[in-house]
Protein backbone atom coordinates (compact mmCIF):
# COMPACT_ATOMS: atom_id res chain seq x y z
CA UNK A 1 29.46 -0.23 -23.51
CA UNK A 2 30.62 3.16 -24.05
CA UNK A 3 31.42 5.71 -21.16
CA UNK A 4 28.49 7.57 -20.88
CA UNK A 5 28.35 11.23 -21.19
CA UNK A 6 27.16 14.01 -18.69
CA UNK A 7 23.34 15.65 -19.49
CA UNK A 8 24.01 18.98 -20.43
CA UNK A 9 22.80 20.23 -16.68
CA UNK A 10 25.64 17.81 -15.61
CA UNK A 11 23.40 15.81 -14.12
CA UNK A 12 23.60 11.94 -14.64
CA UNK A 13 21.86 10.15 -17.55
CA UNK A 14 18.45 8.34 -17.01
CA UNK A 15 18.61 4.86 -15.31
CA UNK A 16 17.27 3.64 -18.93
CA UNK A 17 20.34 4.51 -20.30
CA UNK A 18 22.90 1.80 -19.02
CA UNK A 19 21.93 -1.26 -21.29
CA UNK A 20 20.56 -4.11 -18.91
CA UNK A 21 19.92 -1.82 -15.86
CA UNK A 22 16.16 -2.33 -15.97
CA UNK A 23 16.38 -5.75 -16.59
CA UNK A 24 18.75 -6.34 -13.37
CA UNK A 25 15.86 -4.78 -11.36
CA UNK A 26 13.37 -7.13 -12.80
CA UNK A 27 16.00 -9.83 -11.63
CA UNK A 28 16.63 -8.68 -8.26
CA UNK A 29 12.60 -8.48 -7.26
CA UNK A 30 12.23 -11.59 -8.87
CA UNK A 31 15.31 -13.56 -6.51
CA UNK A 32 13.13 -11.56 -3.38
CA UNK A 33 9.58 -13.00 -4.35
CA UNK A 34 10.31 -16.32 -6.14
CA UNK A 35 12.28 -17.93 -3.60
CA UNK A 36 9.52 -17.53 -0.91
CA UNK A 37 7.52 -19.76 -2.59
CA UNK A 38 9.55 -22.23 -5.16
CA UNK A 39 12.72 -23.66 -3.25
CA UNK A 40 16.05 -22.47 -5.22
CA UNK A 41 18.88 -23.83 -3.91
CA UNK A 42 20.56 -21.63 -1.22
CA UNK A 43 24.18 -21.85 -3.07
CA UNK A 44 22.72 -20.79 -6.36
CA UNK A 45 20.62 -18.14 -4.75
CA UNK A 46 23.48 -16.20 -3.07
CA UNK A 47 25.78 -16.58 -6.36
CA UNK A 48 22.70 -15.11 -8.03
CA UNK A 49 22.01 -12.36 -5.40
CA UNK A 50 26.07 -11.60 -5.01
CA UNK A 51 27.08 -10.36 -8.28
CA UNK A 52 23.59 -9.02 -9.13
CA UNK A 53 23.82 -6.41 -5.91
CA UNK A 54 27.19 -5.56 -7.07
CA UNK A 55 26.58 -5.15 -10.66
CA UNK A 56 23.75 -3.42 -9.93
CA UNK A 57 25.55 -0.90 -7.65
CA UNK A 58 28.54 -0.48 -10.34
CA UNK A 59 26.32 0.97 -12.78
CA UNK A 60 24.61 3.33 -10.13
CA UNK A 61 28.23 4.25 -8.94
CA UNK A 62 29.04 5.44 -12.24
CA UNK A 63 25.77 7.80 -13.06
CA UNK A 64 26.44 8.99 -9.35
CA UNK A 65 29.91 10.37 -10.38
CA UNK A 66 28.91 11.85 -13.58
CA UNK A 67 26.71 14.08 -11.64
CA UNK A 68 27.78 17.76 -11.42
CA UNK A 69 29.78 18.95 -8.85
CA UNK A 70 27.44 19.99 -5.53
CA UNK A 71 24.62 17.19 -6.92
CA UNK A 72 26.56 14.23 -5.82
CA UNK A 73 26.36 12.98 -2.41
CA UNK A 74 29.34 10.40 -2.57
CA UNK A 75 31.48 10.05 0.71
CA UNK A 76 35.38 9.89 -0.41
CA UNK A 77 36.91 7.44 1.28
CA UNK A 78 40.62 8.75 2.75
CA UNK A 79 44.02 7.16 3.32
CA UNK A 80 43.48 7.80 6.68
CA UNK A 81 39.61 6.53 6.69
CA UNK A 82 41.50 3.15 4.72
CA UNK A 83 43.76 2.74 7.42
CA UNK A 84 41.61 3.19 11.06
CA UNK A 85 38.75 1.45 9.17
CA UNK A 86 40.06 -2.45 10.50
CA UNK A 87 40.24 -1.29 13.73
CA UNK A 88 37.29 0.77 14.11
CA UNK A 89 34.92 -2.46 12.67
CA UNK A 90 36.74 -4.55 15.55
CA UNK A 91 35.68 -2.56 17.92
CA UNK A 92 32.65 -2.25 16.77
CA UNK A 93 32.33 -6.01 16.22
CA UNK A 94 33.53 -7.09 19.24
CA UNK A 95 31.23 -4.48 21.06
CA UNK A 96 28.32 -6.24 19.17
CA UNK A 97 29.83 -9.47 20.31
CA UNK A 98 29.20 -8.50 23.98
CA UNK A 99 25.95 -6.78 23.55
CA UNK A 100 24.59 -10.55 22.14
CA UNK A 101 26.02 -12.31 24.57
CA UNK A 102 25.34 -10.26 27.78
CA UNK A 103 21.90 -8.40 26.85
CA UNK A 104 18.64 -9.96 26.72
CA UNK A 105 17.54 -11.05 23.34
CA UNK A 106 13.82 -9.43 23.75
CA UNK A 107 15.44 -6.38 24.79
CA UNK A 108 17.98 -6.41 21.92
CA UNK A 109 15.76 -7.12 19.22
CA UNK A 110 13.18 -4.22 20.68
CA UNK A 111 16.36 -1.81 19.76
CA UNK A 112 17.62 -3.18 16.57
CA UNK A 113 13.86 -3.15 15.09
CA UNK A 114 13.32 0.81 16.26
CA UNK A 115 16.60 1.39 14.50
CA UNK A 116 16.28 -0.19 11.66
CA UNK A 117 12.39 0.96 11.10
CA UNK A 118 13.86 4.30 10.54
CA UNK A 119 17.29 3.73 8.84
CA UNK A 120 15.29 0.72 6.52
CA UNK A 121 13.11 3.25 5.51
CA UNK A 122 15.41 5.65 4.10
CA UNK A 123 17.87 3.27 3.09
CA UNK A 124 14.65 1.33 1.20
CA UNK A 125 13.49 4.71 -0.45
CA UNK A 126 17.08 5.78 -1.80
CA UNK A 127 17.61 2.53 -3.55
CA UNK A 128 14.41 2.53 -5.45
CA UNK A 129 13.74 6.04 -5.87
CA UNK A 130 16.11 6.33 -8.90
CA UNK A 131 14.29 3.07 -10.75
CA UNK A 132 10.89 4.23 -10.19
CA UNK A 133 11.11 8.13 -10.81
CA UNK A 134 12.65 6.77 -14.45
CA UNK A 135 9.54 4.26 -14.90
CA UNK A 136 7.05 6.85 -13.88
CA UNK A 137 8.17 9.66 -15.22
CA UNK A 138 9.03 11.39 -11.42
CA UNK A 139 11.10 13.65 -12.78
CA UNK A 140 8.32 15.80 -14.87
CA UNK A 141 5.63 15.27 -11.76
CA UNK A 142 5.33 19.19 -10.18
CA UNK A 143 7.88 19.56 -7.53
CA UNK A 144 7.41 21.28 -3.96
CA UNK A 145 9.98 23.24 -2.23
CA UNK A 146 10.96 23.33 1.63
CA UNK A 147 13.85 26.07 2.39
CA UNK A 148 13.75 26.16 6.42
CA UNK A 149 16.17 28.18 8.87
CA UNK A 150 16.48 25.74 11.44
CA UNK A 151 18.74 28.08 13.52
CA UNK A 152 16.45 30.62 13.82
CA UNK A 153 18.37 32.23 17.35
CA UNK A 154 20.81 33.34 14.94
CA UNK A 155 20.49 36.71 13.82
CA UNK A 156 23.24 36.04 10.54
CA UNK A 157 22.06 33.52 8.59
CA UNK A 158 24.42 31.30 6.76
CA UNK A 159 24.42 28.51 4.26
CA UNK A 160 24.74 25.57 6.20
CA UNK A 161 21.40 26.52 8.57
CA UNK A 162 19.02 25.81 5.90
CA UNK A 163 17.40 22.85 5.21
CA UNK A 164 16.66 22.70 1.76
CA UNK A 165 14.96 19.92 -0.34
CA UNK A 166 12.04 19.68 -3.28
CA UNK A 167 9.71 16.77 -3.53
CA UNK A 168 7.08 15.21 -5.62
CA UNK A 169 3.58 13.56 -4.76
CA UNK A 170 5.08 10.24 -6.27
CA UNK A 171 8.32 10.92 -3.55
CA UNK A 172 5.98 10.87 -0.87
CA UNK A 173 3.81 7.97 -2.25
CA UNK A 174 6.99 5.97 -2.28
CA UNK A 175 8.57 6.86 0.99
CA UNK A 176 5.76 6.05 3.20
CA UNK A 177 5.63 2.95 1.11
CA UNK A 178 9.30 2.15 2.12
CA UNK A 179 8.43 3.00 5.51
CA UNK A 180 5.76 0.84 5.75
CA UNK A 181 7.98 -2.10 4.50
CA UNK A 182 10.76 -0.87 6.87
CA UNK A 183 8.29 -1.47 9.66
CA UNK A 184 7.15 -4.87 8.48
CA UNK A 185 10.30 -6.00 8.64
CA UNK A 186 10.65 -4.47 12.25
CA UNK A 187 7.46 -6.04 13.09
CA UNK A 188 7.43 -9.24 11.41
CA UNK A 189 11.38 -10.39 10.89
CA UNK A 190 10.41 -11.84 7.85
CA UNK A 191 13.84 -13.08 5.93
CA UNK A 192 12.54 -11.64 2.79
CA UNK A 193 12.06 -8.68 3.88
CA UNK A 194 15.38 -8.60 5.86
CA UNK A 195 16.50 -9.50 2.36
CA UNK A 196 14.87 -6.64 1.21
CA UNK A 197 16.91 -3.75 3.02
CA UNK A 198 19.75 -5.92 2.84
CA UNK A 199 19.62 -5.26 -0.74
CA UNK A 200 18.89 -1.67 -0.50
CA UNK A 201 21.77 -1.25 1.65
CA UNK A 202 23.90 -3.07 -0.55
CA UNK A 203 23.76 -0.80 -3.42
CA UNK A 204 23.32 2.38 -1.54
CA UNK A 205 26.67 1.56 -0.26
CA UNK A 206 27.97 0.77 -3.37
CA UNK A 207 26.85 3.81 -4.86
CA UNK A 208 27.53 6.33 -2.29
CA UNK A 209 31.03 5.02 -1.05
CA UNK A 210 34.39 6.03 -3.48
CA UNK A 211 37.91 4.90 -2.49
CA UNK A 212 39.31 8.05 -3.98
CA UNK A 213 42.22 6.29 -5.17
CA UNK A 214 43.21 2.84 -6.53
CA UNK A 215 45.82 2.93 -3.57
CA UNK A 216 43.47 3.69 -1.13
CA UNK A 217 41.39 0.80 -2.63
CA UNK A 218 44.07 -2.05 -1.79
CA UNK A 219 44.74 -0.35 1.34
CA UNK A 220 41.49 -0.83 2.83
CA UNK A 221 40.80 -4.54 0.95
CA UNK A 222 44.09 -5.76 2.61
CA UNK A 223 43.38 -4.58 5.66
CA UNK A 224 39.91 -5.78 5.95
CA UNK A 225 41.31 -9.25 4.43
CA UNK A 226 43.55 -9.45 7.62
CA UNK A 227 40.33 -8.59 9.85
CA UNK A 228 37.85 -10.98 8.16
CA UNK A 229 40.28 -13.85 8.55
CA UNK A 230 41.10 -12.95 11.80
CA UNK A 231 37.73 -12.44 12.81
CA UNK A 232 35.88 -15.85 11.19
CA UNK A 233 39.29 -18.34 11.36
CA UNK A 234 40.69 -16.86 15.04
CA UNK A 235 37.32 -16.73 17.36
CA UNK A 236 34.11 -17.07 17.25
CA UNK A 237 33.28 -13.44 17.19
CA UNK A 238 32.13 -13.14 13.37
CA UNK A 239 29.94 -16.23 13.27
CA UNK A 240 28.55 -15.42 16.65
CA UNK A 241 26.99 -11.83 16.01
CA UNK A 242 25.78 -13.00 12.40
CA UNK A 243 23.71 -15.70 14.29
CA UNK A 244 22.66 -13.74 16.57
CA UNK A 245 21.89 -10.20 15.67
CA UNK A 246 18.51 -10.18 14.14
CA UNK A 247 19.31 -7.29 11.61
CA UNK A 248 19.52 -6.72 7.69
CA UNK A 249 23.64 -6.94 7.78
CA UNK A 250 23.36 -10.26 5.93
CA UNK A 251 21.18 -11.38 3.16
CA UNK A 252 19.67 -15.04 4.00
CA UNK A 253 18.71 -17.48 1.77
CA UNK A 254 16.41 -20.50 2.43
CA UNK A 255 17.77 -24.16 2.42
CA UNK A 256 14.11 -25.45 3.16
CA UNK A 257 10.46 -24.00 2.84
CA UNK A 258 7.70 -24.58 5.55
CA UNK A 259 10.01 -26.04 8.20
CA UNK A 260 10.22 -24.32 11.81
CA UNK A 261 12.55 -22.91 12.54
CA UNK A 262 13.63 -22.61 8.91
CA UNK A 263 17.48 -22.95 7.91
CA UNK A 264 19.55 -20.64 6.08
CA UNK A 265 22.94 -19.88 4.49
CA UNK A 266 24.14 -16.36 4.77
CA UNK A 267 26.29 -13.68 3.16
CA UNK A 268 27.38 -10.51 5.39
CA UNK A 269 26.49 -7.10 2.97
CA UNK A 270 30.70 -6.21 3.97
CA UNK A 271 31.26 -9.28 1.74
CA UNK A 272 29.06 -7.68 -0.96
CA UNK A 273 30.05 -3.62 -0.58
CA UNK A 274 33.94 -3.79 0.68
CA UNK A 275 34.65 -5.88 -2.92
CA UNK A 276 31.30 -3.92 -4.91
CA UNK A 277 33.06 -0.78 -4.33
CA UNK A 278 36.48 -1.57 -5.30
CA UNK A 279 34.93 -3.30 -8.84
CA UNK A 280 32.95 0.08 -8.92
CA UNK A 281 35.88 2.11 -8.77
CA UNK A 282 37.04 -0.31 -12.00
CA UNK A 283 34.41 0.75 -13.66
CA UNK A 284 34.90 4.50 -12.87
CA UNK A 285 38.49 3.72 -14.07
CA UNK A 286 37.62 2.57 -17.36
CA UNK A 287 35.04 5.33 -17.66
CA UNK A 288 37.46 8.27 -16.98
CA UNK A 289 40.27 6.46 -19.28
CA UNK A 290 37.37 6.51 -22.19
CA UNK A 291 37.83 2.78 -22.24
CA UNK A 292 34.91 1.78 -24.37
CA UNK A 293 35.46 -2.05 -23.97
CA UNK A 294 35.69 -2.20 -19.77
CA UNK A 295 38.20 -4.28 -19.87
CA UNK A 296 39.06 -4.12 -16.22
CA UNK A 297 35.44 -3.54 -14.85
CA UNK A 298 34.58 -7.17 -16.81
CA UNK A 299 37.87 -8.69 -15.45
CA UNK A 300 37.03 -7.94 -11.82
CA UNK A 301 33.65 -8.40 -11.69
CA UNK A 302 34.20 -11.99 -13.07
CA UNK A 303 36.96 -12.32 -10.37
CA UNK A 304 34.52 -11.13 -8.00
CA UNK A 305 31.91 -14.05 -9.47
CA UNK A 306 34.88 -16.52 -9.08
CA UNK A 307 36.13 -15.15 -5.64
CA UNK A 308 32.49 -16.15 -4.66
CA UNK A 309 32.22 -19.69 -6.36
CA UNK A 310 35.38 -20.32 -4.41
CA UNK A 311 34.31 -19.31 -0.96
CA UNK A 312 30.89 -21.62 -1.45
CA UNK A 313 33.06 -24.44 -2.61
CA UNK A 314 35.49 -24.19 0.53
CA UNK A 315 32.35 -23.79 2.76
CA UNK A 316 30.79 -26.67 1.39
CA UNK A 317 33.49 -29.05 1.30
CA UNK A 318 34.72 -28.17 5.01
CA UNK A 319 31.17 -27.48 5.86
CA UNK A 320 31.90 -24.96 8.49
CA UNK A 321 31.75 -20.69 7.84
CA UNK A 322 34.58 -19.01 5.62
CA UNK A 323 35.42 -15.62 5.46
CA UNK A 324 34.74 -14.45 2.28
CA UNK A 325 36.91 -11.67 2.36
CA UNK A 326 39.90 -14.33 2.15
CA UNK A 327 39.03 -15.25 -1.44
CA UNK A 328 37.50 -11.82 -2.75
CA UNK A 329 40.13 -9.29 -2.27
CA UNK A 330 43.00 -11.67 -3.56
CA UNK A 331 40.80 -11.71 -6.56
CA UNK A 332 39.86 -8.55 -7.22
CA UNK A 333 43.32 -7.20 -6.65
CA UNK A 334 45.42 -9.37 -8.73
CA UNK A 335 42.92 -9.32 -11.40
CA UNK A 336 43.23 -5.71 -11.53
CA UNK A 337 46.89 -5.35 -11.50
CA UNK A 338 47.52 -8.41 -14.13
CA UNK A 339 44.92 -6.93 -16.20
CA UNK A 340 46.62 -3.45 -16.16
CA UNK A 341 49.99 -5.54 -16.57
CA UNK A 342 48.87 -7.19 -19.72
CA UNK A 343 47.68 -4.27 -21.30
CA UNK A 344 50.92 -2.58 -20.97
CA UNK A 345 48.81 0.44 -18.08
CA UNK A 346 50.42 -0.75 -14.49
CA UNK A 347 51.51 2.71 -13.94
CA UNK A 348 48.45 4.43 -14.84
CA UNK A 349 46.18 1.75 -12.41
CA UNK A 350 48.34 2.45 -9.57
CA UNK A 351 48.56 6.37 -9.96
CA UNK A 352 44.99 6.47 -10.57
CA UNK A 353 42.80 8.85 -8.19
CA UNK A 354 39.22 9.86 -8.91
CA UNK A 355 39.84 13.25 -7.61
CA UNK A 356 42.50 14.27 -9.67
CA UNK A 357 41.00 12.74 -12.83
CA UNK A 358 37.84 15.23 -11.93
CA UNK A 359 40.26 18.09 -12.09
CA UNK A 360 41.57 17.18 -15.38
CA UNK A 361 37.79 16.77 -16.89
CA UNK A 362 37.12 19.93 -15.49
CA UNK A 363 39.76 21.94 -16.80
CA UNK A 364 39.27 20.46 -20.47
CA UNK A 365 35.73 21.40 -20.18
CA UNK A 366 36.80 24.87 -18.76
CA UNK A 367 39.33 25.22 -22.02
């Protein structure tokens, strides 16, 4: 696969564009309906689901950077961000890890479905708004314009008090579709639907999150390597809140049909988007260093593939929960690096930063 090229209005090319894309939707609906009815085996269904989120996320990544500048909504992740980021999920965690344990579970899951009937919805309707626009042909529908002062006390108006956004009849069609899901899922708990926004959430997260930098990249793996481990291995803090926080943070996939209550394995979305992003940013890499081959996006989504067969292997063999983390960043990192090693480009890898490499673009284009 080439890099692709910017449109001329500098916004990104059409989903149809990246070879496969369509077909990886196809896939993904297909692992959320098939399984409900025909058994797969829960191993094979999260090495499936794994890599297919991520993949699926890379490619979206990289037709979200070649937008123009102003068009993309991508949060840069900072050294700083890298750094606090262990800590702040603790907390976080282990604040989760007392709300399960000392709140009522009716109350609890009251809370967690209002939340998520809202954030599911939008979360839903920015992962498949892209796909569908590009099968219908959204982007040609007539398009309707809201410009709104909110601050309308102030007498000076500046740019940051409007609200400004255009929309489509199909936009609307599919957002109160979304929300309707959003609050099936609220109502009902149904595991493929929890699937469902788990998925959306996955490559939304993917796609909108950039590490900046490839050092900012290994910063943040190793330091949420030392908090998965700590987390899964040194209490029961990790394993406790997955069980018991009814929520789309995990995807789950069946290990029997038609039984009550029915059992599942589970993967945490951190254990899809912490590694998806980093492998993104390898594909950005090889994009911005007109790498036509993607050498190091192929090498470390493979590692990512193997990092996963690994942690399945350990978990079934010691039967008990593994942190995933433990076996993913070791393999996306040193894949990377001996990948940049062999082809004689360690120095370039490490230097790397997405910012800088925008500059550079820029100016060429400004020449």
């Amino acid at each position: 696969l080439a890099p692709l090229p910017a449109s001329p209005s500098g916004a990104a090319m059409p989903t149809a564009d990246i070879p496969g894309l369509p077909i990886a939707y196809v896939a993904m609906l297909a692992m959320l309906i098939v399984p409900q009815f025909v058994l797969i085996h829960p191993y094979l269904h999260l090495l499936i689901m794994g890599p297919l989120l991520v993949w699926i996320g890379c490619q979206r990544s990289l037709l979200e950077s070649l937008k123009a500048p102003g068009e993309s909504q991508v949060e840069v992740v900072s050294k700083k961000d890298a750094m606090q980021f262990p800590l702040i999920g603790s907390c976080v965690l282990f604040s989760l890890y007392l709300v399960v344990k000392f709140i009522k579970k009716e109350y609890l899951d009251f809370l967690i479905s209002l939340y998520f009937a809202g954030l599911g919805a939008f979360g839903l309707y920015g992962a498949t708004k892209p796909p569908v626009s590009d099968a219908l042909g959204g982007d040609q529908l007539k398009k309707f314009t809201v410009n709104y002062h909110w601050k309308f006390w102030k007498s000076t108006k500046e740019e940051d008090d409007h609200i400004h956004f255009s929309f489509s009849v199909l936009d609307v069609v599919l957002f109160v579709v979304c929300a309707a899901l959003s609050i099936a899922y609220a109502v009902t708990k149904a595991w493929f639907l929890n699937n469902l926004l788990g998925c959306a959430f996955s490559i939304q997260g993917i796609e909108m999150l950039s590490l900046g930098s490839y050092v900012i990249g290994v910063i943040l793996l190793c330091g949420l390597f030392v908090y998965d481990v700590f987390w899964v291995f040194g209490t029961e803090v990790m394993v406790s809140v997955a069980k018991g926080l009814n929520a789309p943070i995990k995807l789950m996939f069946p290990k029997a049909l038609g039984v009550k209550p029915m059992p599942f394995s589970m993967l945490g979305l951190g254990d899809i988007v912490i590694p998806g992003i980093f492998v993104a940013m390898m594909l950005r890499f090889d994009s911005r260093q007109a790498l036509a081959s993607q050498n190091y996006f192929y090498v470390n989504f493979f590692s990512y593939i193997s990092g996963l067969c690994l942690t399945v292997g350990v978990m079934h063999f010691f039967d008990s929960a593994q942190p995933a983390l433990l076996y993913l960043v070791p393999a996306c990192i040193l894949s990377s690096l001996l990948t940049a090693a062999v082809r004689g480009e360690l120095k370039t890898l490490l230097t790397f930063s997405e910012e800088q490499s925008k500059q550079d673009g820029d100016d060429k284009k400004g020449r």
